[in-house]
Protein backbone atom coordinates (compact mmCIF):
# COMPACT_ATOMS: atom_id res chain seq x y z
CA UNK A 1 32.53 74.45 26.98
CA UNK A 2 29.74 76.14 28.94
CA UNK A 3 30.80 77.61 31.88
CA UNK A 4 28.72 76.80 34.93
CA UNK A 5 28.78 78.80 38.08
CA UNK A 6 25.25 77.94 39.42
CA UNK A 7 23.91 74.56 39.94
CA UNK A 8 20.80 73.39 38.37
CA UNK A 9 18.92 72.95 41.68
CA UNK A 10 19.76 76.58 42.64
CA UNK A 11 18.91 78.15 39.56
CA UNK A 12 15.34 76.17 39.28
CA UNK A 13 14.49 77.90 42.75
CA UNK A 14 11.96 81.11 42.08
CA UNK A 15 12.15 84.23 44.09
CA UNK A 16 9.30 84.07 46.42
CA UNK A 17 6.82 86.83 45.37
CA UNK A 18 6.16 88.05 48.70
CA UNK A 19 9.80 89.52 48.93
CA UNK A 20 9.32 90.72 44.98
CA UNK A 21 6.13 92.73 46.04
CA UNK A 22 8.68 94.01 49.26
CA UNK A 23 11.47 94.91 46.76
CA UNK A 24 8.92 96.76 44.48
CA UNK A 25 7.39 98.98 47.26
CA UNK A 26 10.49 99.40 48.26
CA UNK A 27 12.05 100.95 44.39
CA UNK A 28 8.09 102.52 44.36
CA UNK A 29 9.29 104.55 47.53
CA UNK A 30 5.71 106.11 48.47
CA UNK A 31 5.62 107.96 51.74
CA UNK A 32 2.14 106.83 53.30
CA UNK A 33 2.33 103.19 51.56
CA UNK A 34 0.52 100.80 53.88
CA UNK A 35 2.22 97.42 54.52
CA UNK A 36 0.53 94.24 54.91
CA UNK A 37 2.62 91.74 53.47
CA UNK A 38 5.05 90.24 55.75
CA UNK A 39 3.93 88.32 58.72
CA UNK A 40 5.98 90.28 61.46
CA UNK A 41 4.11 91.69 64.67
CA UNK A 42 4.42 95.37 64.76
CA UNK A 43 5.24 95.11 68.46
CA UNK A 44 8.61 95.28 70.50
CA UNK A 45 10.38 92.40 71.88
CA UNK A 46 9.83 92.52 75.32
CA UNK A 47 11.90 94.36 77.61
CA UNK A 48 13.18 91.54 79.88
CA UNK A 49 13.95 89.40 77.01
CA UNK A 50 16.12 92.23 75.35
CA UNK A 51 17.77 92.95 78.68
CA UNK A 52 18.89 89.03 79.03
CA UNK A 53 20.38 89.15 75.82
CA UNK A 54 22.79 92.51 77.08
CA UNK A 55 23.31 90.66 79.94
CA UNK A 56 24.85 87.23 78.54
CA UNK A 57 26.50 89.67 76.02
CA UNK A 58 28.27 91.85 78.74
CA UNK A 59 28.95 88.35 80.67
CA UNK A 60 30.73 87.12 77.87
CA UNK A 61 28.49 84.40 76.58
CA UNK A 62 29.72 85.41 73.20
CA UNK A 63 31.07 82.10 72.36
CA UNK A 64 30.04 79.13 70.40
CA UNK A 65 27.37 76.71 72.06
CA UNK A 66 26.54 73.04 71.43
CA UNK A 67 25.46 72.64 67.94
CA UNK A 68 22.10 71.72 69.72
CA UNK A 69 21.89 74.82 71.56
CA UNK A 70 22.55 75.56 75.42
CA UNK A 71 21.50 73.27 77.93
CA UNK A 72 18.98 75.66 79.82
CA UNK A 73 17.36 76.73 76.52
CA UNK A 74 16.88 73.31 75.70
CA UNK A 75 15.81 72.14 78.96
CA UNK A 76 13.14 75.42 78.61
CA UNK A 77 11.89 74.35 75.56
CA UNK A 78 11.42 70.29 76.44
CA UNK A 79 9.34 71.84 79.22
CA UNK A 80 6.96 73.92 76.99
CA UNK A 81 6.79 70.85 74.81
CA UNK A 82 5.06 68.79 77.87
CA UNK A 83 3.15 71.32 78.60
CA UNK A 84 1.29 71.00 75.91
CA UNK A 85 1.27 66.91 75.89
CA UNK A 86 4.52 66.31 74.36
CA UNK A 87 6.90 63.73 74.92
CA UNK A 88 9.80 65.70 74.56
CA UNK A 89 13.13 65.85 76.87
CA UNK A 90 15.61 68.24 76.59
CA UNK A 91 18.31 65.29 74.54
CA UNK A 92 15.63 65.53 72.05
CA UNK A 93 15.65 69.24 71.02
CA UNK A 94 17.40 70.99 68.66
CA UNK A 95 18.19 74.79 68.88
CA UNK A 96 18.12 76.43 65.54
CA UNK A 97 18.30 79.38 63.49
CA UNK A 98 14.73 80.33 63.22
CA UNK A 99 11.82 77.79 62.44
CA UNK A 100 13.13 78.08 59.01
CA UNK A 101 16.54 76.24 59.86
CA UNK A 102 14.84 73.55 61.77
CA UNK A 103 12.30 73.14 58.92
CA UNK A 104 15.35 72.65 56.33
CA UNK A 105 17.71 70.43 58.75
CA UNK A 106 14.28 68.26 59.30
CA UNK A 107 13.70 67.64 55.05
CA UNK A 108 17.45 67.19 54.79
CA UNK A 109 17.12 65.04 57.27
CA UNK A 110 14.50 62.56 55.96
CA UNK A 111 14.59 63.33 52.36
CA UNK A 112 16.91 61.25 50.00
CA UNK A 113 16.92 62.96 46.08
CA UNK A 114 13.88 61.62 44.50
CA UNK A 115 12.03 61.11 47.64
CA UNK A 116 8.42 63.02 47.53
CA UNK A 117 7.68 65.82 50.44
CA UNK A 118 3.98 66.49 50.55
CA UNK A 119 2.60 70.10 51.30
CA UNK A 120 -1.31 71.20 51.48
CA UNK A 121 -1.36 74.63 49.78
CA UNK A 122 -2.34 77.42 49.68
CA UNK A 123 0.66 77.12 51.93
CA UNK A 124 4.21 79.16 53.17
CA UNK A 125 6.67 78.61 49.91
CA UNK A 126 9.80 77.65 52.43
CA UNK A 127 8.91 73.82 52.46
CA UNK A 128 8.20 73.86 48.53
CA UNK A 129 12.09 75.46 47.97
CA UNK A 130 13.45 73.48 50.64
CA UNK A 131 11.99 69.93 49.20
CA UNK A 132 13.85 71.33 46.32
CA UNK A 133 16.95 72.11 47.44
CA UNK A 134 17.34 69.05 49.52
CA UNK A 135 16.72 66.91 46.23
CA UNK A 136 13.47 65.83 46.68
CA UNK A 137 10.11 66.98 44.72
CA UNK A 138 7.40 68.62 46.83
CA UNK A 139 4.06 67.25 46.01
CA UNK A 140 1.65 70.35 46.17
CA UNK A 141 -1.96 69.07 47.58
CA UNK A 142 -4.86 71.98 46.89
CA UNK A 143 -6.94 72.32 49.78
CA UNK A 144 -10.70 72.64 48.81
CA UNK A 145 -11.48 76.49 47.93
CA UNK A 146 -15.09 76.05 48.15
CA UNK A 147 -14.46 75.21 52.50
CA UNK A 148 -12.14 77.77 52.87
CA UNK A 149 -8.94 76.42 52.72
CA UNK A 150 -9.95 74.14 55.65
CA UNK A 151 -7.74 70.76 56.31
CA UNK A 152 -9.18 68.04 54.20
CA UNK A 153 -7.61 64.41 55.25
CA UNK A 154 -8.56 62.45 52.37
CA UNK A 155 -6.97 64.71 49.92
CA UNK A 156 -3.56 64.63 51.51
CA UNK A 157 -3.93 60.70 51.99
CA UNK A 158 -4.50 60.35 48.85
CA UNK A 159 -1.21 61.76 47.60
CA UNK A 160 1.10 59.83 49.77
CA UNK A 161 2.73 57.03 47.51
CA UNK A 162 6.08 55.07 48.13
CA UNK A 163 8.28 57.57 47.38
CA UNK A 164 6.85 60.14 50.09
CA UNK A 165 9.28 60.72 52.67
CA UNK A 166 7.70 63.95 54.55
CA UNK A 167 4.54 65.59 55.10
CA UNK A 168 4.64 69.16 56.15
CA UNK A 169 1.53 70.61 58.23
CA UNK A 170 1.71 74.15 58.99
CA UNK A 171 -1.01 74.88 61.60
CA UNK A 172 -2.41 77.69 62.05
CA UNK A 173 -1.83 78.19 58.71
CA UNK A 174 0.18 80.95 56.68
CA UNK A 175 -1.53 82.24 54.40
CA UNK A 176 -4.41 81.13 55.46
CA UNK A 177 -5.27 81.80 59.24
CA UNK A 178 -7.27 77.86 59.01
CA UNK A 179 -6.76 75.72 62.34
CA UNK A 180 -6.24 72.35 61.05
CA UNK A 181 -8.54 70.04 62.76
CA UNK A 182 -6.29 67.96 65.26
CA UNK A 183 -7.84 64.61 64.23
CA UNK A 184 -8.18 64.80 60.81
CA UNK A 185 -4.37 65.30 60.64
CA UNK A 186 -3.81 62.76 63.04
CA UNK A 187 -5.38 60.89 60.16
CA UNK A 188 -2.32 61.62 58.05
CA UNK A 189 -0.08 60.63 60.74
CA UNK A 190 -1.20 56.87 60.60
CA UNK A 191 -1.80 57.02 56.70
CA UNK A 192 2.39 58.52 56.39
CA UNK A 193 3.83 55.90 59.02
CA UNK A 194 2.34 53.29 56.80
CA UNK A 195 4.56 54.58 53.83
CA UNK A 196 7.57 55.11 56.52
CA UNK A 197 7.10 58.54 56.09
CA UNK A 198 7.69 61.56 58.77
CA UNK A 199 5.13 64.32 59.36
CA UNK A 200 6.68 67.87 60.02
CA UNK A 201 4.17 69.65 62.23
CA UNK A 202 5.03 73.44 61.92
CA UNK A 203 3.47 74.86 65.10
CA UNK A 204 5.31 78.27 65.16
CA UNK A 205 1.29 80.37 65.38
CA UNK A 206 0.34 77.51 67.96
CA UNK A 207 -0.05 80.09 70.58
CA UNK A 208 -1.94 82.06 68.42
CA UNK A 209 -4.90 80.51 68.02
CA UNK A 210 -7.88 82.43 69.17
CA UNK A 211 -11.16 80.80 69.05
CA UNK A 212 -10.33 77.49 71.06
CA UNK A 213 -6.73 76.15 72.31
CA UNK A 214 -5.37 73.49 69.49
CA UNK A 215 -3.69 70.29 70.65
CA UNK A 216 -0.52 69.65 69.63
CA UNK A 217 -0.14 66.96 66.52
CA UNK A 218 2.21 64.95 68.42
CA UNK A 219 0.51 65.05 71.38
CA UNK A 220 -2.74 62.87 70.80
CA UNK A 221 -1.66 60.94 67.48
CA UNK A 222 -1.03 57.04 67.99
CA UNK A 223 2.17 57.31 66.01
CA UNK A 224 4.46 60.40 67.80
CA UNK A 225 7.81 58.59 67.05
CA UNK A 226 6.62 59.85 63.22
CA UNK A 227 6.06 63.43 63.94
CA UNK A 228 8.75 66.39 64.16
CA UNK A 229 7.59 69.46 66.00
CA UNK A 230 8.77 72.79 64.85
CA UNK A 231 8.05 75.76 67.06
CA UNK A 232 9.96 79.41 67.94
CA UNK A 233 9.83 82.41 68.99
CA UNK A 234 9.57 84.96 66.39
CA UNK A 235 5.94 84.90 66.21
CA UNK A 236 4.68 84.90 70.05
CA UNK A 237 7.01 86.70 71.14
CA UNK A 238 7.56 89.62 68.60
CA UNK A 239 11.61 88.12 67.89
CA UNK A 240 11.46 87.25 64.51
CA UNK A 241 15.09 88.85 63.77
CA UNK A 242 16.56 87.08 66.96
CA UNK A 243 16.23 84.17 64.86
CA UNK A 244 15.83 81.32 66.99
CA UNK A 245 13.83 78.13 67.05
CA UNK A 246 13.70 74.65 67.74
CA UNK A 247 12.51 70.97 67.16
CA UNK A 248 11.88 67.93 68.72
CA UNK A 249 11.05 64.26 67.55
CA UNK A 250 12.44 60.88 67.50
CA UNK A 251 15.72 60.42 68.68
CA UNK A 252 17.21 59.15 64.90
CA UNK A 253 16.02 62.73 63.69
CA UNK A 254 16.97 65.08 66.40
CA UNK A 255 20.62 63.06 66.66
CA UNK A 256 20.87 63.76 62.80
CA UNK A 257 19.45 66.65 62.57
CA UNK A 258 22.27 67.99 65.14
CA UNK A 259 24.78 66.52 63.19
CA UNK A 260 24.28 68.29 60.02
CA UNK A 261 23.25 71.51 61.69
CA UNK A 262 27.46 71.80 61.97
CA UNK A 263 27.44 72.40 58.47
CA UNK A 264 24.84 74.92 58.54
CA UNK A 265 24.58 77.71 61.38
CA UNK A 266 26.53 75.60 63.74
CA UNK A 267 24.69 77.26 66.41
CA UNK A 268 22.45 80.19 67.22
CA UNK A 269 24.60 83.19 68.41
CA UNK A 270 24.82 82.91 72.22
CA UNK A 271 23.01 86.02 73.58
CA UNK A 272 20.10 85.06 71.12
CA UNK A 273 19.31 81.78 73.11
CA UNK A 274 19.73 83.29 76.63
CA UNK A 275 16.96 86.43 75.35
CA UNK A 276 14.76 83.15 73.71
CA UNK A 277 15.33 81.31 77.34
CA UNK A 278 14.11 84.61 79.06
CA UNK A 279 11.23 84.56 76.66
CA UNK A 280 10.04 80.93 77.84
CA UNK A 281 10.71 81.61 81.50
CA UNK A 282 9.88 84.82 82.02
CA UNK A 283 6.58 86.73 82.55
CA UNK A 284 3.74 86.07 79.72
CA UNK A 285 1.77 89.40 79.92
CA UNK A 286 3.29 90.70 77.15
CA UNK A 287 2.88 87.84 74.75
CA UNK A 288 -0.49 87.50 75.76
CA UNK A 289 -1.19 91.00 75.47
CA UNK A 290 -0.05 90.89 71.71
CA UNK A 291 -2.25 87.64 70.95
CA UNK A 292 -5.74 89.90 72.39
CA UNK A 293 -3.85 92.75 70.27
CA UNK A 294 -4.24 90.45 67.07
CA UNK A 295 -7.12 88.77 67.99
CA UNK A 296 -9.24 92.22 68.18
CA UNK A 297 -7.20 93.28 64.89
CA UNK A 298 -8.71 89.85 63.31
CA UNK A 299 -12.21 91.05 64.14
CA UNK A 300 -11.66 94.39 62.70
CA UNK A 301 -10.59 93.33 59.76
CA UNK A 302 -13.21 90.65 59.21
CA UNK A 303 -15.65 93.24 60.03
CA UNK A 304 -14.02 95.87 57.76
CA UNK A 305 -14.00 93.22 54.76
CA UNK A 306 -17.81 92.64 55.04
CA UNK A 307 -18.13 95.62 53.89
CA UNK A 308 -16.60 95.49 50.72
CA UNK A 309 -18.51 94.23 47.33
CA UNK A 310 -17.14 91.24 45.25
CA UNK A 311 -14.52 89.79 47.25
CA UNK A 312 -14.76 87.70 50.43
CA UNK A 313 -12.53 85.47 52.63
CA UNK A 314 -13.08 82.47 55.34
CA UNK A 315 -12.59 83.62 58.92
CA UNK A 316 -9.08 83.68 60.17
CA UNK A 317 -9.12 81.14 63.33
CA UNK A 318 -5.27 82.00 64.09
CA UNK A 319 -2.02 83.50 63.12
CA UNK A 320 -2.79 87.04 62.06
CA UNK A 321 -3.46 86.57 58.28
CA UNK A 322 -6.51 86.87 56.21
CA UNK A 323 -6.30 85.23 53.00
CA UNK A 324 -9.11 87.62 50.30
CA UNK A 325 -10.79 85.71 47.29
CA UNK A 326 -9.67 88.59 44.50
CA UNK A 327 -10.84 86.29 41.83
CA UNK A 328 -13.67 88.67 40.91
CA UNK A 329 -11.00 91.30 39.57
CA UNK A 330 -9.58 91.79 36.82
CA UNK A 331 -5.86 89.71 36.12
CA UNK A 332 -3.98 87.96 38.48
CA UNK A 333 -3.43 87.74 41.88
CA UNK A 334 0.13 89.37 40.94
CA UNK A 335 -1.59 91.77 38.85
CA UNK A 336 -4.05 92.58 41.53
CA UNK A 337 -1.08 92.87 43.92
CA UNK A 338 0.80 95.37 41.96
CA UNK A 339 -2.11 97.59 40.84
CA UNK A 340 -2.70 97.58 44.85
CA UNK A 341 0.81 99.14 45.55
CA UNK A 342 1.41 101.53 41.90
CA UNK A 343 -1.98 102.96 42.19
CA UNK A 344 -3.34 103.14 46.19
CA UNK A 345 0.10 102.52 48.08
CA UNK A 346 -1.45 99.35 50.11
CA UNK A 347 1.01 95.97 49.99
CA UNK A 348 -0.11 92.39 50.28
CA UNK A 349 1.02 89.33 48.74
CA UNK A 350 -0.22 87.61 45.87
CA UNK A 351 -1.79 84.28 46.30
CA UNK A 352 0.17 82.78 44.44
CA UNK A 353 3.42 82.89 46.29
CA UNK A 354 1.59 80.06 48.07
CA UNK A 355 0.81 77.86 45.41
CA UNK A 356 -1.36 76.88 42.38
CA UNK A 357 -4.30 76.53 44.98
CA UNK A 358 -3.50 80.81 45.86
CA UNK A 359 -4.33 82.07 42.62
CA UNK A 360 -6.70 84.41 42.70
CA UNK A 361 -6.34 85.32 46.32
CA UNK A 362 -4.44 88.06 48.45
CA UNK A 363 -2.96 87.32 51.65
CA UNK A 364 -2.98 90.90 53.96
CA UNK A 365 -1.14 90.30 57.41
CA UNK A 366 -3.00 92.38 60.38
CA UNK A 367 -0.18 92.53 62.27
CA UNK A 368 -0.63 96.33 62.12
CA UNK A 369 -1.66 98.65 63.96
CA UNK A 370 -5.93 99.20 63.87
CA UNK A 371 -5.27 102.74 61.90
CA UNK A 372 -3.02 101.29 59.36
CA UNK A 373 -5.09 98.36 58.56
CA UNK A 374 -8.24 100.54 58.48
CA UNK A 375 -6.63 102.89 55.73
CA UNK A 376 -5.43 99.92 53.90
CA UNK A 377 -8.75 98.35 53.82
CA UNK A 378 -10.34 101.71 52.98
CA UNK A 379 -8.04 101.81 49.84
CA UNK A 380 -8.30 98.24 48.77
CA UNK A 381 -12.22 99.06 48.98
CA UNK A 382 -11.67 101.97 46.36
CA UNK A 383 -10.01 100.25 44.05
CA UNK A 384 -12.13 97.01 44.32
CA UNK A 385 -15.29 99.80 43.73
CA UNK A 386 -13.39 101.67 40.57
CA UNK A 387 -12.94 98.35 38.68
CA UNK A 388 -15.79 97.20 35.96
CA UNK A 389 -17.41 94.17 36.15
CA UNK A 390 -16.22 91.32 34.34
């Protein structure tokens, strides 16, 4: 008899290649290596939200909270929502551990094994995994190259069938930096609820769109009892190891969703929430000071890339990621990636970490500091110039 001490579904998971490039720059130990691989601002978390967090600490709210999360955090957050057009109340949201959690609890939420969760790529690998691991099959839907990576309706529709249960929109888009056009997913709202189908709308870089404001998806669609917001606060405002987020939706998911989320986390760790409520209620500058930070690192980088023969990208509109067509060089986007880091100490992630439709591509985060992405981009440029044309 075969011993088994791993299950099937675990074992068919991959590691996701942005934490094997990590790992390898990590064993190739280089003192000036330039990273711009992981989507985490360079900046601090703000004062007053670290100082709320040593308050509720030294005021002993160090116990467990409502799986859901406290009731002034959740109140905070169902606030934001409507702010931006939302019908959300505070019954209706779910605290969680990072947008991660609340991305899992939502697709083991709606998913039964065998169901179908449908994913435009190039797109963040989390969904893919979690369709996975909550027994369903994620249905990867390639985005056309030849547009940029921008949100094409039709070829989402066309993939929904009777056994697709979610749809997961992440907008502005990792890797990609696209704003998906409001209506055209909208589009995909009213195609899913005909197939009884839920549409996750990952929102965690909504506040970081810079060329025009996006509406929320569940705010102008005809059908929000089928749409699950996902937002938090690791992105806006510089928290991303606070790990807290949130969701809201229709009252069968949210109730569910709570349920479960027992057998996960339980509940975000108590000083976390009260530094996340600070963060909603407290002053913006410095969250609006890193988005103008980001937004003048985007044009830098653009700028800088211009410059450089053979390879090219479509202009980040949000999120600070630009995602570089590499397909001109020789090998894949992994072997791209690694000849990057061995031989000029610069990190970024392959394209494909985000799906058959990221081959060929690099995805370089500019949350970095100008001087750092400047000397990554001036190395990137000498290898792209020391490599013969194919």
């Amino acid at each position: 008899m075969t011993e088994r001490t791993v299950s099937d579904r675990v074992a068919g998971i991959e590691p996701q290649q942005i934490r094997r490039l990590f790992d390898l720059a990590a064993e190739h130990g280089g003192d000036d290596t330039v990273h711009l691989e992981v989507g985490e601002p360079d900046f601090q978390t703000p004062d007053h939200v670290v100082e709320a967090a040593v308050d509720a600490a030294r005021g002993g709210e160090t116990n467990y909270t409502p799986n859901a999360g406290i009731d002034p955090l959740r109140e905070a957050v169902a606030a934001e929502f409507r702010d931006r057009g939302i019908d959300a109340d505070a019954d209706r949201v779910v605290v969680t551990t990072g947008g991660v959690e609340a991305l899992y609890l939502t697709l083991l939420t709606v998913t039964d094994p065998g169901d179908e969760v449908v994913v435009p790529t190039p797109a963040w690998p989390n969904p893919l995994s979690q369709a996975e691991l909550a027994g369903a099959t994620p249905v990867e839907v390639p985005l056309p190259a030849e547009d940029g990576f921008a949100f094409d309706a039709d070829r989402v529709i066309a993939a929904l069938t009777d056994r697709t249960a979610a749809v997961v929109l992440t907008s502005p888009s990792n890797p990609t930096g696209r704003v998906f056009d409001v209506d055209e997913m909208d589009r995909v709202v009213s195609a899913a609820a005909d197939y009884d189908a839920v549409v996750v709308a990952d929102e965690v870089y909504h506040r970081l769109a810079y060329d025009d404001a996006q509406p929320s998806l569940a705010a102008v669609t005809d059908h929000p009892e089928r749409v699950v917001t996902v937002d938090s606060c690791s992105k806006t405002y510089a928290m991303t190891g606070w790990r807290v987020g949130w969701l809201t939706g229709p009252e069968p998911v949210t109730t569910a969703v709570t349920k479960i989320h027992e057998s996960t986390t339980s509940c975000v760790n108590s000083p976390a929430q009260y530094a996340a409520l600070a963060a909603l209620t407290g002053p913006e500058e410095p969250a609006r000071e890193m988005k103008s930070a980001f937004e003048r690192r985007r044009d830098r980088f653009v700028a800088r890339l211009g410059e450089i023969p053979r390879v090219s990208m479509a202009r980040p509109e949000g999120a600070f990621y630009a995602f570089v067509d590499v397909s001109a060089l020789s090998g894949t986007s992994m072997d791209v990636a690694e000849r990057l880091l061995f031989d000029y100490d610069v990190v970024a992630a392959p394209g494909s970490a985000f799906g058959d439709a990221g081959e060929g591509y690099l995805r370089f985060s500019f949350a970095n500091d100008v001087e750092r992405i400047d000397a990554g981009l001036d190395r990137f440029e000498a290898m792209v110039r020391a490599e013969p044309r194919r």
